[in-house]
Protein backbone atom coordinates (compact mmCIF):
# COMPACT_ATOMS: atom_id res chain seq x y z
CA UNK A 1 76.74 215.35 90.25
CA UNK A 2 73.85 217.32 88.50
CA UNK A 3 70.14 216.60 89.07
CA UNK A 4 69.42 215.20 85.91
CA UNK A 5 72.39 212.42 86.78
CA UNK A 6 71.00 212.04 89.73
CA UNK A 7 68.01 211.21 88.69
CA UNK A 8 68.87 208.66 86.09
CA UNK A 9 70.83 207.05 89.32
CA UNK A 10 68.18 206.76 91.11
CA UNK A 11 65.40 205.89 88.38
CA UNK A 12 68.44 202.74 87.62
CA UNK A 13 68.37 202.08 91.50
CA UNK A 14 64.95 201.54 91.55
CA UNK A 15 64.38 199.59 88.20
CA UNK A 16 67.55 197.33 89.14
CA UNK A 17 66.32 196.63 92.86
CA UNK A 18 62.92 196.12 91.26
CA UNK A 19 64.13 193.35 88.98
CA UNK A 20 66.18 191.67 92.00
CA UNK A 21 63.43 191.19 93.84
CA UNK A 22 61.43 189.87 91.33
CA UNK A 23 64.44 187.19 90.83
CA UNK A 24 64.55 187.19 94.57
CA UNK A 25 61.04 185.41 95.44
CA UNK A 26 61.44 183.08 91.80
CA UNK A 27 64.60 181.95 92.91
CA UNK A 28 62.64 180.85 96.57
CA UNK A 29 59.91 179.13 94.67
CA UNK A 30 62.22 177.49 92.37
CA UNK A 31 65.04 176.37 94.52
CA UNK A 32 61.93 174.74 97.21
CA UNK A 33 62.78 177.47 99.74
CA UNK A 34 66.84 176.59 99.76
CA UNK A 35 68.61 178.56 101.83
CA UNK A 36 72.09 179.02 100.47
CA UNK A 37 70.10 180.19 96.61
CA UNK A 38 68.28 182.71 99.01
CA UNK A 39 71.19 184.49 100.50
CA UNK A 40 73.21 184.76 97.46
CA UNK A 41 70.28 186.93 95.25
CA UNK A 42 69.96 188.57 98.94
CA UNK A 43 73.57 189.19 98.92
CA UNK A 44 73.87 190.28 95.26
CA UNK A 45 70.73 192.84 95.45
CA UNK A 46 71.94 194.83 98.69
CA UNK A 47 75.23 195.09 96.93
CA UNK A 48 74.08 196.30 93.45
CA UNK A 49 71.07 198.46 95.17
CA UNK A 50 74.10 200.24 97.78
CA UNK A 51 76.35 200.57 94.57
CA UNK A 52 74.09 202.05 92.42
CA UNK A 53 72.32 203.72 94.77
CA UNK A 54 75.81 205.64 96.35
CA UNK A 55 76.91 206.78 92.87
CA UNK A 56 80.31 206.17 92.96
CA UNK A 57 82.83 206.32 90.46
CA UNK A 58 84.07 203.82 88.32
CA UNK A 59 85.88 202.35 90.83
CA UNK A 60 82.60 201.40 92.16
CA UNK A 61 81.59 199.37 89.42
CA UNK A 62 84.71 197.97 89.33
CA UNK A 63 83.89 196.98 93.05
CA UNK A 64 80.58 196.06 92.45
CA UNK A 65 81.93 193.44 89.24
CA UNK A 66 84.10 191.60 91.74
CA UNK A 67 81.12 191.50 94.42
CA UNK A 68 79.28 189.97 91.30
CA UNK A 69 81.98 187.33 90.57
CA UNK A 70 82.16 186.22 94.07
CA UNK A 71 78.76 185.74 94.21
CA UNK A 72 78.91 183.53 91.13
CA UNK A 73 82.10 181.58 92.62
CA UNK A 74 79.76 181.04 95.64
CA UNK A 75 77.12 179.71 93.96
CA UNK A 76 78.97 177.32 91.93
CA UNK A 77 80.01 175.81 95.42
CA UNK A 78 83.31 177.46 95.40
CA UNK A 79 83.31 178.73 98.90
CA UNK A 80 86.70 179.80 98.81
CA UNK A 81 86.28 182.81 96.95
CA UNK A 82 86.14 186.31 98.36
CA UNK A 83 86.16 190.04 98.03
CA UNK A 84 89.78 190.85 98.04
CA UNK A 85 89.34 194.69 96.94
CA UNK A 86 89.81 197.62 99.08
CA UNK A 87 87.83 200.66 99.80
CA UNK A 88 86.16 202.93 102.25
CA UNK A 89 83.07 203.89 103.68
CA UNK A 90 79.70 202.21 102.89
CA UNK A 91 81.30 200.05 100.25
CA UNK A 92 84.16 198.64 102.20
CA UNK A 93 81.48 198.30 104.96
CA UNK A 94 79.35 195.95 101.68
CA UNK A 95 82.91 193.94 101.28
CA UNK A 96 83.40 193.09 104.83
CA UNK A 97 79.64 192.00 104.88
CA UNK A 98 79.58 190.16 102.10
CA UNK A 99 82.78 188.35 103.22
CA UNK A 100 81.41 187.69 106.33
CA UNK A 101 78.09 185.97 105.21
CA UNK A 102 80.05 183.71 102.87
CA UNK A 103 82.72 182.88 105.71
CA UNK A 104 79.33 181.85 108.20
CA UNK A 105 77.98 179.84 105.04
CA UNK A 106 81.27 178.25 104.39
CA UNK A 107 81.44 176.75 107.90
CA UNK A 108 78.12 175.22 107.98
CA UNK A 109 78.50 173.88 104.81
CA UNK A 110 81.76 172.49 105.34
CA UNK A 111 80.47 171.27 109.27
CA UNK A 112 77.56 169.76 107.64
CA UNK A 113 79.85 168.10 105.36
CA UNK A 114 82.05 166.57 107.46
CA UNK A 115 79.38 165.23 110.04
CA UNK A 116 77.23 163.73 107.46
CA UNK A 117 80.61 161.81 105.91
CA UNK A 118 80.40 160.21 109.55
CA UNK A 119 76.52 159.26 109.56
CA UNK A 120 77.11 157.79 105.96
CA UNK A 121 79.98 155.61 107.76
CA UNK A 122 77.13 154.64 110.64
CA UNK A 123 79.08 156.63 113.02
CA UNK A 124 77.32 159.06 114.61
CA UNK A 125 79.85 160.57 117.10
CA UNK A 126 80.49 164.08 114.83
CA UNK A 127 78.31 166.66 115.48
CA UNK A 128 78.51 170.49 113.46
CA UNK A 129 79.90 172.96 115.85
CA UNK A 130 77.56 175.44 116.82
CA UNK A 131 79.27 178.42 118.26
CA UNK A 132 79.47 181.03 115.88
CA UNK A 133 76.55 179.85 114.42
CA UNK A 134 73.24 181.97 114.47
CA UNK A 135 69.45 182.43 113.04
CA UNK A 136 68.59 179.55 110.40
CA UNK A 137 72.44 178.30 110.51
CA UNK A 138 72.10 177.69 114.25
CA UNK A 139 68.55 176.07 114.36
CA UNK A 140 69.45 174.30 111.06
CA UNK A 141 72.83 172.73 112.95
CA UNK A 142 71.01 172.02 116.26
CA UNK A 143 68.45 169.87 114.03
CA UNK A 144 70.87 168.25 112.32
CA UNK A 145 72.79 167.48 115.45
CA UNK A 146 69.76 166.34 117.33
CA UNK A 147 68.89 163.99 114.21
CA UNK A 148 72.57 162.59 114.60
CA UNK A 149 71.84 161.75 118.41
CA UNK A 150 68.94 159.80 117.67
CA UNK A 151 70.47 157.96 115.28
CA UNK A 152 73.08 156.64 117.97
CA UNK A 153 70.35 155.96 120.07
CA UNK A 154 68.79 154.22 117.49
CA UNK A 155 71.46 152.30 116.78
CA UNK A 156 72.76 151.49 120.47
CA UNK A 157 68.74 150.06 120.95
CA UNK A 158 69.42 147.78 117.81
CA UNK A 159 72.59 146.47 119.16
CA UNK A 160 70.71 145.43 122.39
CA UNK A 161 67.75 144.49 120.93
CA UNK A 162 69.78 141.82 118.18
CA UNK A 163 71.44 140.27 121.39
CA UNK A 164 68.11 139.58 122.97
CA UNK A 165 66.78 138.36 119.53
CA UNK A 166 69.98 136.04 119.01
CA UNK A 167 69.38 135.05 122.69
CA UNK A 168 65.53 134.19 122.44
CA UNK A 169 66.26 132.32 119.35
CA UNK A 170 68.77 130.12 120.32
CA UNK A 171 66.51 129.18 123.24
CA UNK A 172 63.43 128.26 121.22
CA UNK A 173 65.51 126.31 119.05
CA UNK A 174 67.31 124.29 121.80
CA UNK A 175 63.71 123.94 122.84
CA UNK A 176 62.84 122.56 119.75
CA UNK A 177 65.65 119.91 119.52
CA UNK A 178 65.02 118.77 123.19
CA UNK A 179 61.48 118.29 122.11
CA UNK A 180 62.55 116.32 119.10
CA UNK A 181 64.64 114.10 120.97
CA UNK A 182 62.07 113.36 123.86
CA UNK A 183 59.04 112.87 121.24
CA UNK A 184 61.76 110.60 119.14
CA UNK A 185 62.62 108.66 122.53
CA UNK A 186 58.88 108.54 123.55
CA UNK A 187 57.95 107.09 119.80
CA UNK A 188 60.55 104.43 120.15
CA UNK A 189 59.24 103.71 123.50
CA UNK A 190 55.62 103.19 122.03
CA UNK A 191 57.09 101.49 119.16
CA UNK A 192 58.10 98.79 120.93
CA UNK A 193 54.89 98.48 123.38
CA UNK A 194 52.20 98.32 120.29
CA UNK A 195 54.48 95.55 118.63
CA UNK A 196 54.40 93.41 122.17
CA UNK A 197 50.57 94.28 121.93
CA UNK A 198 49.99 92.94 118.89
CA UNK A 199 51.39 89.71 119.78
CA UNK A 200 50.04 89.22 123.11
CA UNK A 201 46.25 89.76 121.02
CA UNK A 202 47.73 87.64 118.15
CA UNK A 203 48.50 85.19 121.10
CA UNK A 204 45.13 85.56 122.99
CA UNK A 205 43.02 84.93 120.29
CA UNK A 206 44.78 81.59 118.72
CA UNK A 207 44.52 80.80 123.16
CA UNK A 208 40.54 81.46 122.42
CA UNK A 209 40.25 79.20 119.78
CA UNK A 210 42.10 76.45 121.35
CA UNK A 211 39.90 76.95 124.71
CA UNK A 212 37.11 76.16 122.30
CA UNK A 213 38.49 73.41 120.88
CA UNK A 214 39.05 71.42 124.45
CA UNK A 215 37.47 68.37 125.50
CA UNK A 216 37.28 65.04 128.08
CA UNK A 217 38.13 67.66 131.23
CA UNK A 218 38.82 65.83 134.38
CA UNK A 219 38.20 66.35 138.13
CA UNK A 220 41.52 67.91 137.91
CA UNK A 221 40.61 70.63 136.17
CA UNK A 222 38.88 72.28 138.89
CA UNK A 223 41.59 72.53 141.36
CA UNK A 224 44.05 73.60 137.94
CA UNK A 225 40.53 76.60 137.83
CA UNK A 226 41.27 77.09 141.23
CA UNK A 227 44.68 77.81 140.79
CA UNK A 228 44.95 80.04 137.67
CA UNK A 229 41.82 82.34 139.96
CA UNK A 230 44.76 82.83 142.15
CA UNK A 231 47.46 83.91 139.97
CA UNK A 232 44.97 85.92 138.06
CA UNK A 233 43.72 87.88 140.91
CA UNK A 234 47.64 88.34 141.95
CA UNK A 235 48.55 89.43 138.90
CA UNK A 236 45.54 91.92 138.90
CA UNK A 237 47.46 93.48 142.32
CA UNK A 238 50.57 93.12 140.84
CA UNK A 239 49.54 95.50 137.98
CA UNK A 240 48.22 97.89 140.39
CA UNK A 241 50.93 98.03 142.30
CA UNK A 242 52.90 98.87 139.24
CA UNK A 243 50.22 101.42 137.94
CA UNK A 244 50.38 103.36 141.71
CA UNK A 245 54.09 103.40 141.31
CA UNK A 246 54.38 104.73 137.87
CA UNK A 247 51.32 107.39 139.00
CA UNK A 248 54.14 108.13 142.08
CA UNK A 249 56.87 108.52 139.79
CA UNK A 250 54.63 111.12 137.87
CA UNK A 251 54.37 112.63 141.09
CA UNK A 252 58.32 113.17 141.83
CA UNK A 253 58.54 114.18 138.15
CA UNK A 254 56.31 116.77 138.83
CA UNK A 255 57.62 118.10 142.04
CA UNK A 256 61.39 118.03 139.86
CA UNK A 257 59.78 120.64 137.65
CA UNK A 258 58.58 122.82 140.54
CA UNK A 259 62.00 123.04 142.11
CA UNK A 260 63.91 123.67 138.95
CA UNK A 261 61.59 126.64 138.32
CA UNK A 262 62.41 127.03 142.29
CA UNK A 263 65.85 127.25 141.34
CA UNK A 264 65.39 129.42 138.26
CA UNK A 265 63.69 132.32 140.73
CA UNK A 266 66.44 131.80 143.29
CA UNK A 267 69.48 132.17 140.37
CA UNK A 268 67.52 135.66 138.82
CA UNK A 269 67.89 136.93 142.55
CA UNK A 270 71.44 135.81 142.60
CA UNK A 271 71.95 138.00 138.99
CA UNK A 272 69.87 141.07 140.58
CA UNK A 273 72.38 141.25 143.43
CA UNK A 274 75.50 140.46 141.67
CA UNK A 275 74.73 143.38 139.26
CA UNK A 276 73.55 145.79 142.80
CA UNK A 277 76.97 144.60 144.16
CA UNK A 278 79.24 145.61 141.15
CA UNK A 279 77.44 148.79 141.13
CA UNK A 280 78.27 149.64 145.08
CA UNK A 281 81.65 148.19 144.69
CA UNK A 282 82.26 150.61 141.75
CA UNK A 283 80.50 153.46 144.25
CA UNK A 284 83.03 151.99 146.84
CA UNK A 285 85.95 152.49 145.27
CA UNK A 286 85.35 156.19 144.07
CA UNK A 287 84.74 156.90 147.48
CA UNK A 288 87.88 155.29 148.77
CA UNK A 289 89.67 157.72 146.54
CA UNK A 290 88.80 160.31 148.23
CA UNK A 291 90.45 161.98 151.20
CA UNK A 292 88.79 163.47 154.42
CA UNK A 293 85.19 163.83 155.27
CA UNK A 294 84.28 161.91 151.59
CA UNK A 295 86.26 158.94 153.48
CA UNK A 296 83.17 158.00 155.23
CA UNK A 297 81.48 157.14 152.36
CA UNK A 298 83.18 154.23 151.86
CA UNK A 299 82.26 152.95 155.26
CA UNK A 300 77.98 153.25 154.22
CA UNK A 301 78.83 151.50 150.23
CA UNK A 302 80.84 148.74 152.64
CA UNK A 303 78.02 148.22 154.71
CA UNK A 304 75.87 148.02 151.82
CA UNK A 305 78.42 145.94 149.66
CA UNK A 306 78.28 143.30 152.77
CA UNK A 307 74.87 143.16 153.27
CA UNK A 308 74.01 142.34 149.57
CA UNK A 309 76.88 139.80 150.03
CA UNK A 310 75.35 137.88 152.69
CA UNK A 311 71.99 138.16 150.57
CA UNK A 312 73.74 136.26 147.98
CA UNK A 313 74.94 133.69 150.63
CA UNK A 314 71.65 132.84 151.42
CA UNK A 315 70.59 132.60 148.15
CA UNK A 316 73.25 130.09 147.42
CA UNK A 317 72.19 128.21 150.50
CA UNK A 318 68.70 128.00 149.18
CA UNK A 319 69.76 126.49 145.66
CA UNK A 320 71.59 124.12 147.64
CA UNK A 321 68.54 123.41 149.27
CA UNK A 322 66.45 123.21 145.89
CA UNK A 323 69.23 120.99 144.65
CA UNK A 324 69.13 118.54 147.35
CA UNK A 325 65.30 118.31 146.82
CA UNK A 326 65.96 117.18 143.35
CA UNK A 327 68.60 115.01 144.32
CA UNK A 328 66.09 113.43 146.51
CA UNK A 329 63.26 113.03 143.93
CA UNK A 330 65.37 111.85 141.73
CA UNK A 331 66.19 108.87 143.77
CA UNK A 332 62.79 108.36 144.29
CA UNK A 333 62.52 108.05 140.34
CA UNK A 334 64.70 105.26 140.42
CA UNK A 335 64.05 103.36 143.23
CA UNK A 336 60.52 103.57 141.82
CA UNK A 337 61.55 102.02 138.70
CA UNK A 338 63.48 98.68 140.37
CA UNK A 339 60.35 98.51 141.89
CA UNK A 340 58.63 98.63 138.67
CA UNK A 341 60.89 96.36 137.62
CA UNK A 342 60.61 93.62 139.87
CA UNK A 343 56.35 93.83 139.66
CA UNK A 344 56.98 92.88 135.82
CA UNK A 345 59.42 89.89 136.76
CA UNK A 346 56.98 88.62 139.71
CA UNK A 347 54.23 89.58 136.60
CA UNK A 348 56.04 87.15 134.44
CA UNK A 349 56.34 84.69 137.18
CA UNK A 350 52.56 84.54 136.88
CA UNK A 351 51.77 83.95 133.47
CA UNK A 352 54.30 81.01 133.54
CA UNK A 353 52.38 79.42 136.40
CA UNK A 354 48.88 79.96 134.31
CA UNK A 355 50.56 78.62 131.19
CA UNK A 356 50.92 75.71 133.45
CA UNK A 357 47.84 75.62 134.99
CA UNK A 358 46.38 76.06 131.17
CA UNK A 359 48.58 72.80 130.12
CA UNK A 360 46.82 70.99 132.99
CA UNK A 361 43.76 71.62 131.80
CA UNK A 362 44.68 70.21 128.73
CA UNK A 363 44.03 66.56 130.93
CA UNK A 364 40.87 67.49 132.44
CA UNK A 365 37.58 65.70 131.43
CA UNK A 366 34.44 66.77 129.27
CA UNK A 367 32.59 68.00 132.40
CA UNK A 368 34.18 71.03 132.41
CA UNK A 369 33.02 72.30 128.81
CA UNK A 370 30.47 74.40 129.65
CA UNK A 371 33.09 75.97 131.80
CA UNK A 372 35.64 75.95 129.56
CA UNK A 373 32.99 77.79 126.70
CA UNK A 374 32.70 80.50 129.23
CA UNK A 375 36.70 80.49 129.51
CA UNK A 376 36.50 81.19 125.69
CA UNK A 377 34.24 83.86 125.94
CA UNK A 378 36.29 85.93 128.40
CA UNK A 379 38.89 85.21 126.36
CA UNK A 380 37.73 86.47 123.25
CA UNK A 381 36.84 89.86 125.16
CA UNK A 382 40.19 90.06 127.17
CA UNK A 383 41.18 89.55 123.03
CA UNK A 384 39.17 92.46 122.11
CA UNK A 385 40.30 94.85 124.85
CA UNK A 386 43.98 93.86 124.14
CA UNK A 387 43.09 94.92 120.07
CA UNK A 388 41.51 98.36 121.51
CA UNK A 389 45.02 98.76 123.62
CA UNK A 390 46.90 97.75 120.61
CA UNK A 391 45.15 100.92 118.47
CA UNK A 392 44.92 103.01 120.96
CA UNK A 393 49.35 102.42 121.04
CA UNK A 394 49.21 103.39 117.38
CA UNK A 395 47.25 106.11 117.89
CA UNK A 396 49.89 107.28 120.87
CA UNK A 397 52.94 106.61 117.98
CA UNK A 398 51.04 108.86 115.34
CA UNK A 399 50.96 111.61 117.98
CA UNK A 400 54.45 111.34 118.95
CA UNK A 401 55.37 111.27 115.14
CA UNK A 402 52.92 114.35 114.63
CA UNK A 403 55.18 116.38 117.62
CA UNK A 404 58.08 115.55 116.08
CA UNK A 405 57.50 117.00 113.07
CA UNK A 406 55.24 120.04 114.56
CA UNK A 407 58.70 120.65 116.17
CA UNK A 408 61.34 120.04 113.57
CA UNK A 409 59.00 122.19 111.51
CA UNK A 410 59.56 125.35 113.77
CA UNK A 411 63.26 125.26 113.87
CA UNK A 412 63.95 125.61 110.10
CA UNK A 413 61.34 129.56 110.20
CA UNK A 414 62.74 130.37 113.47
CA UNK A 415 66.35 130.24 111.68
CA UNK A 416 65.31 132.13 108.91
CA UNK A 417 63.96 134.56 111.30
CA UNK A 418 66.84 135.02 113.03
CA UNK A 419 68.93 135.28 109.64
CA UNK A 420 66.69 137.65 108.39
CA UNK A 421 66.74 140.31 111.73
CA UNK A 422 70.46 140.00 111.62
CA UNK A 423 70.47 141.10 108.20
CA UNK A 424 68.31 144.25 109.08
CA UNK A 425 70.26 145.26 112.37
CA UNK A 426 73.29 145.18 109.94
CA UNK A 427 71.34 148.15 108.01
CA UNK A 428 70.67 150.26 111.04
């Protein structure tokens, strides 16, 4: 080759690997610092600057037109092409480069491909196989396969998590419903007391007016006072008797709740041991299959399996224990209420015998009317304190009507709650 051929060769060299890397750093900025744009110009200028720069023959060109087709294949996606031409030296040494650089590209691609097919599925078991890989491939697939992990951990946590939700909200909404029902029991309850209120002031005050209206008492009347002191003052025991065994049935109620949260700490140890004891068994039984010295193993997890199983045992003997106290209170509770029971019947028993100490005084003379005027006044207050009972009933219905709907009103959001995290877990 003669100087001045030479020097055109090199004068096209330079002004041809001039212009590819001025395409080099436009095609970074405009492809946002891609990577696969980026090693194709990279590519494409080493071969053109070796081929011009070796001044070979026209073979060479011919070479250096199939290095340029490839390179368009590539970048068109079509990683299947590749150099197929022979040669020697330097520019056989360019072909096998080339080849190899799209061969690395075409497995991360395709490795990228096929694990992101996966994520799209929500399965998250398919990772890109590094080996092989190296520089940006290799921290590019190690990102991507670290991204993939915490995806499944993301979604294992979301599985959990929804069965706690679900779990939570069926319990605030069986809450809710046992609330309901008591508050609905408790209204009916009241119901029917502030009617009977109503008519026993209804009853008392027409009994004032008549007490006014009485006249000609006799000596009679004052033994018929006499008598109706009595029965009062009975009946005023009789009521407390009933109000200290109603305050001792609050009592056992109370000490009920205390031993069913008793029993609620006593079955959470049960659960904590039960779960220690599957884990030992499962420790058992690996070391039972082994032979020799590992045999001895077994004997320790055994040990261990047995003590936790006598832990239980006691725990079970203590919710017996905590049962039996219910069982106990609970007949309290009811032999409480006969008792309550028969205090209203002996209760009743009394106000027949005043009605008929009142009819009696129905006989009595005109000397008594001062007394009987100070009759009617009591009577008109015991009136008045039975109207402030009868409210203050009311007042006790509103409230149970008010919890009623306070708590009816929380089961419809909690729902809808619920409906709307199962939707959202069903995204993850």
């Amino acid at each position: 080759m003669s100087l001045s051929s030479q020097s055109r060769t090199t004068f096209l060299t330079i002004l041809a690997f001039g212009a590819l890397i001025a395409l080099f750093i436009q095609t970074i900025v405009v492809s946002g610092f891609s990577l696969l744009p980026v090693v194709l110009i990279v590519l494409t200028s080493v071969c053109l600057f070796l081929l011009l720069s070796s001044g070979e023959s026209a073979a060479s060109c011919a070479g250096m037109d199939e290095v340029t087709r490839v390179c368009h294949e590539i970048d068109k996606g079509n990683f299947e092409a590749r150099i197929t031409s022979v040669s020697s030296g330097k520019t056989q040494e360019l072909y096998d480069a080339v080849n190899a650089a799209i061969d690395r590209t075409d497995a991360f691609v395709r490795e990228s491909a096929a694990a992101m097919e996966y994520v799209a599925d929500k399965k998250y078991f398919r990772r890109i196989f590094e080996r092989g890989m190296t520089g940006a491939f290799l921290k590019a697939s190690r990102d991507i396969n670290g991204s993939i992990h915490n995806l499944s951990e993301m979604q294992r946590s979301s599985i959990e998590l929804q069965g706690k939700v679900h779990e939570v909200v069926g319990r605030v909404v069986e809450n809710s419903n046992s609330i309901v029902q008591e508050a609905e029991s408790m209204g009916g309850k009241i119901d029917k007391s502030s009617s009977g209120t109503i008519e026993v002031a209804d009853s008392a005050f027409e009994t004032s007016q008549s007490i006014t209206l009485v006249a000609a008492a006799t000596e009679e009347l004052t033994s018929s006072v006499a008598e109706i002191t009595r029965q009062v003052s009975y009946a005023s025991e009789t009521s407390k008797t009933a109000m200290d065994n109603v305050e001792s049935i609050q009592s056992d109620i109370t000490m009920l709740s205390d031993e069913a949260k008793n029993i609620g700490e006593v079955i959470q140890l049960i659960s904590d041991i039960a779960a220690k004891t599957n884990l030992l068994a499962l420790n058992a039984t690996v070391e039972a299959s082994r032979a020799g010295e590992a045999g001895k193993g077994f004997a320790v997890v055994a040990a261990e399996v047995k003590n936790l199983a006598d832990q239980t045992s006691k725990a079970t003997d203590k919710i017996a224990e905590q049962i039996g106290n219910i069982q106990e209170a609970t007949d309290g509770v009811v032999h409480k209420s006969r008792d309550i029971s028969r205090t209203i019947h002996e209760i009743n028993e009394v106000s027949a015998a005043i009605a008929a100490a009142v009819e009696e005084q129905g006989a009595a003379t005109s000397d008594i009317s001062t007394k009987v005027s100070h009759v009617a006044d009591q009577s008109t207050k015991v009136s008045d304190r039975i109207g402030d009972i009868a409210q203050a009933s009311a007042g006790s219905y509103a409230g149970a009507i008010a919890v009623i709907w306070a708590a009816g009103d929380q089961i419809e959001p909690v729902e809808e709650l619920n409906t709307d995290l199962k939707t959202f877990f069903k995204m993850l």
